[in-house]
PDB file of N, CA and C in Angstrom:
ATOM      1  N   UNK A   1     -34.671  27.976   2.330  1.00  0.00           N
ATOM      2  CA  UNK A   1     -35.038  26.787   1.619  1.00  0.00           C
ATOM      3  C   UNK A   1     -34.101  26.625   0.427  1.00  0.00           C
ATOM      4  N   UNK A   2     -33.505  25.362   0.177  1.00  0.00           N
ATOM      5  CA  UNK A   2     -32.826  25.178  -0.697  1.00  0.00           C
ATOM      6  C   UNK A   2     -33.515  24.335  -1.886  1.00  0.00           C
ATOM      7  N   UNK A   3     -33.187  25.131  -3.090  1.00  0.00           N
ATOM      8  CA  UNK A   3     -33.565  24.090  -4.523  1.00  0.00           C
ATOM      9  C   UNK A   3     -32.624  23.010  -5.201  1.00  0.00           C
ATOM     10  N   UNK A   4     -33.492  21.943  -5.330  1.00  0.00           N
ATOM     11  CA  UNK A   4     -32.454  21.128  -5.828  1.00  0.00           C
ATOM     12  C   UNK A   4     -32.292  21.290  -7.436  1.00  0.00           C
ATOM     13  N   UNK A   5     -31.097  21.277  -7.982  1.00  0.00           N
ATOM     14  CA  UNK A   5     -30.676  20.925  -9.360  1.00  0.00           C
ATOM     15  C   UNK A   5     -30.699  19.680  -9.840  1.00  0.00           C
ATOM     16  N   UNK A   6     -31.267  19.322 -11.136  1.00  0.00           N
ATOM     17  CA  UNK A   6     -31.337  17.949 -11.285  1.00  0.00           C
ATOM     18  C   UNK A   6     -30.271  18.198 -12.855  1.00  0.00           C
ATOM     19  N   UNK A   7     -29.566  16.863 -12.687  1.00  0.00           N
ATOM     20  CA  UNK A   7     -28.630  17.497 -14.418  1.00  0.00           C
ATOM     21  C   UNK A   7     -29.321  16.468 -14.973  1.00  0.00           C
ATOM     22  N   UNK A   8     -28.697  16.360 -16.697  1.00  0.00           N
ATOM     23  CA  UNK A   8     -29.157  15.860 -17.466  1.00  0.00           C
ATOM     24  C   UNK A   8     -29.415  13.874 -17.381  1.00  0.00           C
ATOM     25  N   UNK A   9     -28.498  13.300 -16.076  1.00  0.00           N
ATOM     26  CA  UNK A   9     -28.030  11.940 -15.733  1.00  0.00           C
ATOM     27  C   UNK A   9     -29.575  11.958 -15.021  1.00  0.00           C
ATOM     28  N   UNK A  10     -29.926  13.092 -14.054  1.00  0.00           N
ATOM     29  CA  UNK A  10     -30.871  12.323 -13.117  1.00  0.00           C
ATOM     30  C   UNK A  10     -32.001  11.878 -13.889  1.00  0.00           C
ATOM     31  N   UNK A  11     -32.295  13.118 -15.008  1.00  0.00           N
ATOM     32  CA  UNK A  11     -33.540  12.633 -15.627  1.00  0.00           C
ATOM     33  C   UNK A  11     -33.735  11.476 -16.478  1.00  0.00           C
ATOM     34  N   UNK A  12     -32.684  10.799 -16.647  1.00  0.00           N
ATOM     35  CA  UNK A  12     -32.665   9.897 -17.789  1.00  0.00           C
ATOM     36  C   UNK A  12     -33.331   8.371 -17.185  1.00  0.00           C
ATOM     37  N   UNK A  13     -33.004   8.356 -15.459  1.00  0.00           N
ATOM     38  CA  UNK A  13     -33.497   7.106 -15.456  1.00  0.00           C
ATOM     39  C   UNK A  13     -34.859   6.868 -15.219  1.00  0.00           C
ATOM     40  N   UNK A  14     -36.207   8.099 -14.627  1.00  0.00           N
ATOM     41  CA  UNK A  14     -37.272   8.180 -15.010  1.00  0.00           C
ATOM     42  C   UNK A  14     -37.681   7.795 -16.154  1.00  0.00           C
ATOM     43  N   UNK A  15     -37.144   8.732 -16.780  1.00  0.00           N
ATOM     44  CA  UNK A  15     -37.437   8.699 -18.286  1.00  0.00           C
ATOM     45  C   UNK A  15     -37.531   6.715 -19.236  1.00  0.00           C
ATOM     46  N   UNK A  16     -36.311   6.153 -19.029  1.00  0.00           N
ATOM     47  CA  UNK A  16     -35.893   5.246 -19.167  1.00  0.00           C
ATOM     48  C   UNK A  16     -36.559   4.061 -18.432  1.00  0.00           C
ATOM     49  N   UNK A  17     -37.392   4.139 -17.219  1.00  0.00           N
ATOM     50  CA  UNK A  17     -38.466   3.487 -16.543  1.00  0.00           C
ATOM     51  C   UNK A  17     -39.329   3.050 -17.355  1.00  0.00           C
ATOM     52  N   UNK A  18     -39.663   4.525 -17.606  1.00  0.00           N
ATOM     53  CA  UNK A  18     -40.795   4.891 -17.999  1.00  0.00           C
ATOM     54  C   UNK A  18     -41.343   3.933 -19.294  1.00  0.00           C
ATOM     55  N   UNK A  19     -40.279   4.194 -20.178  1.00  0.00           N
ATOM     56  CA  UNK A  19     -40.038   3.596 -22.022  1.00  0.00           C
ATOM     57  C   UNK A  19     -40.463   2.172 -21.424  1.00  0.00           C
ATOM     58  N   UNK A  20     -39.654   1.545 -20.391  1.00  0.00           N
ATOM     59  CA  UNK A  20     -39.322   0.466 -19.711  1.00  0.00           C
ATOM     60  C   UNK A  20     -41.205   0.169 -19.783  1.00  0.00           C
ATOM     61  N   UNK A  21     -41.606   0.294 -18.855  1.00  0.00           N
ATOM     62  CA  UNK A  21     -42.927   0.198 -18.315  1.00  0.00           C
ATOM     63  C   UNK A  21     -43.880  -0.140 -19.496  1.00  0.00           C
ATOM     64  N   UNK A  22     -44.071   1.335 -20.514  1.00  0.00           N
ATOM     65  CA  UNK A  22     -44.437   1.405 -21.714  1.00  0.00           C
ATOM     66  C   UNK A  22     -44.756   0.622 -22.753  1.00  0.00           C
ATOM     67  N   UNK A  23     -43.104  -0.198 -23.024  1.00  0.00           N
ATOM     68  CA  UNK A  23     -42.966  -0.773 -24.172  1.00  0.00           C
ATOM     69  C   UNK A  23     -43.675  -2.189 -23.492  1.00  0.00           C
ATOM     70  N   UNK A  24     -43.350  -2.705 -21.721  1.00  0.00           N
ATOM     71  CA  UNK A  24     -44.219  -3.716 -21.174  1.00  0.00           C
ATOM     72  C   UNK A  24     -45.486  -4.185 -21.433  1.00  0.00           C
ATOM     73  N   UNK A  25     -46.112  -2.529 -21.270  1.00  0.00           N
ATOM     74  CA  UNK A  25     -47.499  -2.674 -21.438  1.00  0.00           C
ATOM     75  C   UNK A  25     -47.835  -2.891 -23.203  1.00  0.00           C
ATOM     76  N   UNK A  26     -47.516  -2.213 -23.961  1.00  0.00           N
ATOM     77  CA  UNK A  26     -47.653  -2.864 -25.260  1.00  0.00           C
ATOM     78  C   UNK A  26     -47.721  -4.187 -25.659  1.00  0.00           C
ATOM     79  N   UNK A  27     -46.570  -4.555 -25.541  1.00  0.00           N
ATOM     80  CA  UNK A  27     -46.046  -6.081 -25.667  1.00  0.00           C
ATOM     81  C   UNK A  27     -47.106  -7.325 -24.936  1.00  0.00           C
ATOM     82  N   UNK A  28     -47.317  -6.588 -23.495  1.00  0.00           N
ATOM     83  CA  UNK A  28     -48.790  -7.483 -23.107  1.00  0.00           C
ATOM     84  C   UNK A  28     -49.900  -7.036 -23.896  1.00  0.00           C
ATOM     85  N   UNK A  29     -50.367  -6.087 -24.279  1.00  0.00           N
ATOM     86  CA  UNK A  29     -51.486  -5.878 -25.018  1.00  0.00           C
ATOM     87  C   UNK A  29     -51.550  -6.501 -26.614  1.00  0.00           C
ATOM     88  N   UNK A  30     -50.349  -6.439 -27.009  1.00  0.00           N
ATOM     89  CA  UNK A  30     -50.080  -7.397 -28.566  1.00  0.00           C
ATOM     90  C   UNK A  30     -50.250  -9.021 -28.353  1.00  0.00           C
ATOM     91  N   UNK A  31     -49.655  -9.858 -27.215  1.00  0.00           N
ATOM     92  CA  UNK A  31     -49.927 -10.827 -26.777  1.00  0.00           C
ATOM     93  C   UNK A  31     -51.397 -10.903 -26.260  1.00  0.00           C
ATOM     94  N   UNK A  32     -52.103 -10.353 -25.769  1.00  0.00           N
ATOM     95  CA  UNK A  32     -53.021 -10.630 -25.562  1.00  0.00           C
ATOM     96  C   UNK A  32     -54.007 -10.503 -27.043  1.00  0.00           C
ATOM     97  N   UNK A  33     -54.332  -9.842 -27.911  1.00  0.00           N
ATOM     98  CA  UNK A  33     -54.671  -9.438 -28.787  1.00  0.00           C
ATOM     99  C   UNK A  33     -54.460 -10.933 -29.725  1.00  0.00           C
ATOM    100  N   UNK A  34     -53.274 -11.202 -29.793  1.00  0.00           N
ATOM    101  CA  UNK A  34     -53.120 -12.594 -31.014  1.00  0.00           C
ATOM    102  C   UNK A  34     -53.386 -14.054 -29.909  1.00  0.00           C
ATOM    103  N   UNK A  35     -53.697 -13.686 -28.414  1.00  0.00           N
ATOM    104  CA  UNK A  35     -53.957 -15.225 -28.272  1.00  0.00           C
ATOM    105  C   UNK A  35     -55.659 -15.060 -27.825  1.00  0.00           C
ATOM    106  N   UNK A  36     -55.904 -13.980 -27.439  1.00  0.00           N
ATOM    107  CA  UNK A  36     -57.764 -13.517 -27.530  1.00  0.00           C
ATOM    108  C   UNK A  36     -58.475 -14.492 -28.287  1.00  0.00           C
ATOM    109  N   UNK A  37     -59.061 -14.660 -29.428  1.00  0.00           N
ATOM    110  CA  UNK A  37     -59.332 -15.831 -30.395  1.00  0.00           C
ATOM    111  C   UNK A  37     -59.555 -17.221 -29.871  1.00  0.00           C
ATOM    112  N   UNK A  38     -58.177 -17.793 -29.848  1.00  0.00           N
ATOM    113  CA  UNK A  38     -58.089 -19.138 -29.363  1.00  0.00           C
ATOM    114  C   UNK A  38     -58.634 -19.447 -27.704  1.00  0.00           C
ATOM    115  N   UNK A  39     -58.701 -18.540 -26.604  1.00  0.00           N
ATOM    116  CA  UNK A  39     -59.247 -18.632 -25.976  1.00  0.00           C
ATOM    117  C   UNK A  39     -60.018 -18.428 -25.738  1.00  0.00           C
ATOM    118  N   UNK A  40     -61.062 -17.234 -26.231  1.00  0.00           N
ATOM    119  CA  UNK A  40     -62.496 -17.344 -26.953  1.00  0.00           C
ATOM    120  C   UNK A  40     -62.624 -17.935 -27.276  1.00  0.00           C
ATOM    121  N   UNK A  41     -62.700 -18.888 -27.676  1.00  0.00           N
ATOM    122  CA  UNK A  41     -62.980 -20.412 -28.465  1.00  0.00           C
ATOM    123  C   UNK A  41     -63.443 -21.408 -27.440  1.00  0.00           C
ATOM    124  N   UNK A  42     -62.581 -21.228 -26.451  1.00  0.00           N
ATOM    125  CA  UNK A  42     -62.887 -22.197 -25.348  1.00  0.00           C
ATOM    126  C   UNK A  42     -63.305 -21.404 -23.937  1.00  0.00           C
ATOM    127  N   UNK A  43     -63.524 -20.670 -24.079  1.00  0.00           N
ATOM    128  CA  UNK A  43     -64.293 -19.381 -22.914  1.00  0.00           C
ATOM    129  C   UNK A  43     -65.323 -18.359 -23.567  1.00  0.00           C
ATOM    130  N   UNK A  44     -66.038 -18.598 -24.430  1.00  0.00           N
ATOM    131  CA  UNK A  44     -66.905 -17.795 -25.092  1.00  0.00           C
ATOM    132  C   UNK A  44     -67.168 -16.630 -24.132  1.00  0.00           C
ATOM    133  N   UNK A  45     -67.472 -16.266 -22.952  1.00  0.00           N
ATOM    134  CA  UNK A  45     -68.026 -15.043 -22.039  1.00  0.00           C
ATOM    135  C   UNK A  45     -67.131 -14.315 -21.525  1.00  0.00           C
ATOM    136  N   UNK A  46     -65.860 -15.148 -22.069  1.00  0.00           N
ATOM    137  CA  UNK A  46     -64.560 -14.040 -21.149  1.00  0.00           C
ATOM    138  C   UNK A  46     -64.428 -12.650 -22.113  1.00  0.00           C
ATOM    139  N   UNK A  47     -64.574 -11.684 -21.294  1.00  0.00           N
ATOM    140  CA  UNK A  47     -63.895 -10.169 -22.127  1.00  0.00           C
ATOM    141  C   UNK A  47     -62.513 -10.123 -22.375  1.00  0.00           C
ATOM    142  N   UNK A  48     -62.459  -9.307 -23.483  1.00  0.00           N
ATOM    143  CA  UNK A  48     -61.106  -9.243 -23.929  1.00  0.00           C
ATOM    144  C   UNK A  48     -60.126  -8.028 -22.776  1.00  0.00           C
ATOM    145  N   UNK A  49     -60.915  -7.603 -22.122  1.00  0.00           N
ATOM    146  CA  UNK A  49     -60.520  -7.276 -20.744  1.00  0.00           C
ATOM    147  C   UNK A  49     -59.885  -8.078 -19.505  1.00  0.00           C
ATOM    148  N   UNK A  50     -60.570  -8.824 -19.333  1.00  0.00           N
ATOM    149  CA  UNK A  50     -60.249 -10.350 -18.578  1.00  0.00           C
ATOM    150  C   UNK A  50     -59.343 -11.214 -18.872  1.00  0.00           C
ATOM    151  N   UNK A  51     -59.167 -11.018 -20.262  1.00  0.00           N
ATOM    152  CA  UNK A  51     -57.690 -11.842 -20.941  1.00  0.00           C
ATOM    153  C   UNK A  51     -56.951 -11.414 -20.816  1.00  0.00           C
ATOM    154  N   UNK A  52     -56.726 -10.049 -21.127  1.00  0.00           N
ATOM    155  CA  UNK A  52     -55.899  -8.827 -20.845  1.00  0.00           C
ATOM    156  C   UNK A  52     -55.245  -9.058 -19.027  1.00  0.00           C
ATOM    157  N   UNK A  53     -55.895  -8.599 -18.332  1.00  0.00           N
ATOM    158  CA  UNK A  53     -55.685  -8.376 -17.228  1.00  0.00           C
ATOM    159  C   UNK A  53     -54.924  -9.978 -17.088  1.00  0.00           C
ATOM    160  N   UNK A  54     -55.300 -11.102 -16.972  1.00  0.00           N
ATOM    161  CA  UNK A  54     -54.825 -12.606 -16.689  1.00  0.00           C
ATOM    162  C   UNK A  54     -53.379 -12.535 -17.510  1.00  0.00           C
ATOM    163  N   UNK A  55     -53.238 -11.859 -18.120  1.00  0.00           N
ATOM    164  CA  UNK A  55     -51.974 -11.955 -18.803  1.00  0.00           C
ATOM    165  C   UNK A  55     -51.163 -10.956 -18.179  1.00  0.00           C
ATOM    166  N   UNK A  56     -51.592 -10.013 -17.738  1.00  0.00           N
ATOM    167  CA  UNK A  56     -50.473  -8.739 -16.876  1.00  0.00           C
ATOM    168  C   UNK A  56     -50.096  -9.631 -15.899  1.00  0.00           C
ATOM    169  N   UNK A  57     -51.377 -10.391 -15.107  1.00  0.00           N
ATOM    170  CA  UNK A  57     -51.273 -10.444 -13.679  1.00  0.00           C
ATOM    171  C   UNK A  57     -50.539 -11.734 -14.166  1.00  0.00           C
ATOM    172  N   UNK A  58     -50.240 -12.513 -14.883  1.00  0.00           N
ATOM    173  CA  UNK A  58     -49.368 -13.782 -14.836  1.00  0.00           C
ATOM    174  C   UNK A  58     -48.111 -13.275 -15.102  1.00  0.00           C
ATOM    175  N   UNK A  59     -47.960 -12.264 -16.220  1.00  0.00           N
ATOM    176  CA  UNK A  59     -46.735 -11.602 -16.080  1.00  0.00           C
ATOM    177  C   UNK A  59     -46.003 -11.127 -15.097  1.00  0.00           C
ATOM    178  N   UNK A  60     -46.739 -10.972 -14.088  1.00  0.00           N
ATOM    179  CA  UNK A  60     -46.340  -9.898 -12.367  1.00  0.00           C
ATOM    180  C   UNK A  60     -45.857 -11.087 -11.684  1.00  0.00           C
ATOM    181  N   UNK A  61     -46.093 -12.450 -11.410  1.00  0.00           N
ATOM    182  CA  UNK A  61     -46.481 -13.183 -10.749  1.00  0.00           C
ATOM    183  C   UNK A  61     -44.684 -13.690 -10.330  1.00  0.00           C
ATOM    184  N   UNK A  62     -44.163 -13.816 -11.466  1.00  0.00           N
ATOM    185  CA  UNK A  62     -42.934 -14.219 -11.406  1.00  0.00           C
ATOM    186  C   UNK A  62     -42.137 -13.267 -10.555  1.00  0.00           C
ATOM    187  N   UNK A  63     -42.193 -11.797 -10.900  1.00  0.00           N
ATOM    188  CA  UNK A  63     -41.468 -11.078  -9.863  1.00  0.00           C
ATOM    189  C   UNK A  63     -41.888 -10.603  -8.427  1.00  0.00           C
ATOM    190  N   UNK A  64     -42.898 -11.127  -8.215  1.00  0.00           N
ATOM    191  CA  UNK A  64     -43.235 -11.362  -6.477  1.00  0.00           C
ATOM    192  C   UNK A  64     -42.420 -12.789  -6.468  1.00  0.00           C
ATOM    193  N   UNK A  65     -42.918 -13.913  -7.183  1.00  0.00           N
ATOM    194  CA  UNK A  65     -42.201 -14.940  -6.690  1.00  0.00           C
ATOM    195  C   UNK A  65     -40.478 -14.792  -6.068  1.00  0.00           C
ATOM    196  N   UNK A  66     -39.850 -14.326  -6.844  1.00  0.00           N
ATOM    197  CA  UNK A  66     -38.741 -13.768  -6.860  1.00  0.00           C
ATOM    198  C   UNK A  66     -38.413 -12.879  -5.728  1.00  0.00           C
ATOM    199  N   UNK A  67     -39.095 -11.659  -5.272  1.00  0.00           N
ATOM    200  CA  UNK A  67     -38.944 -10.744  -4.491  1.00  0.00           C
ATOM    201  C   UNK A  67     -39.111 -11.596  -3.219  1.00  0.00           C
ATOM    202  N   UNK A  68     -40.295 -12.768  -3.185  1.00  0.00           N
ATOM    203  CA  UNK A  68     -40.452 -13.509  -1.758  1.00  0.00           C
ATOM    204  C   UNK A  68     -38.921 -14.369  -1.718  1.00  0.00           C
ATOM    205  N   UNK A  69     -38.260 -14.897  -2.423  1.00  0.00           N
ATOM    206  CA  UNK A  69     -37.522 -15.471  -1.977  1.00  0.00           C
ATOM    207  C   UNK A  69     -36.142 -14.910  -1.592  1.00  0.00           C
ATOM    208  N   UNK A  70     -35.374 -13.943  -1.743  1.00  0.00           N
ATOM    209  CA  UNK A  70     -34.832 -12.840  -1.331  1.00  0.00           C
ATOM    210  C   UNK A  70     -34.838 -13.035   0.086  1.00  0.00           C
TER     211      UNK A  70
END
C-alpha cells in the first residue's frame, strides 16, 4: 500500500474553500440580520430563521441557473 504525500500547495486550496465558504456564510447572516426588521414589518410570523434561509437559498439560485445553462 502506498501513502500519499500532500505538500504545502495541496493544502492551501481546501483551506482557501473553506475561508471562501465561511466568509459566504457570514456575509449572508449580516445581510440577513440588517434587512430582518423591515421585513418583519410586513411578515410579522416569519422567523428570523426563514429570512435567513430565503436569503441563502436566493443566493444559490443564480449558480444553478448558471450551471443549467452550460
Amino acid at each position: 500500500m502506498t501513502t500519499k504525500k500532500y505538500g504545502a500547495a495541496d493544502l492551501r486550496v481546501p483551506d482557501a474553500t473553506h475561508e471562501y465558504n465561511v466568509q459566504r456564510e457570514i456575509d449572508s447572516f449580516l445581510r440577513a440580520i440588517n434587512s430582518y426588521p423591515d421585513r418583519f414589518a410586513r411578515e410579522p410570523y416569519l422567523s428570523f430563521q426563514q429570512h435567513l434561509s430565503s436569503i441563502v437559498t436566493a443566493e444559490q439560485l443564480p449558480a444553478v441557473d448558471e450551471d443549467l445553462r452550460r
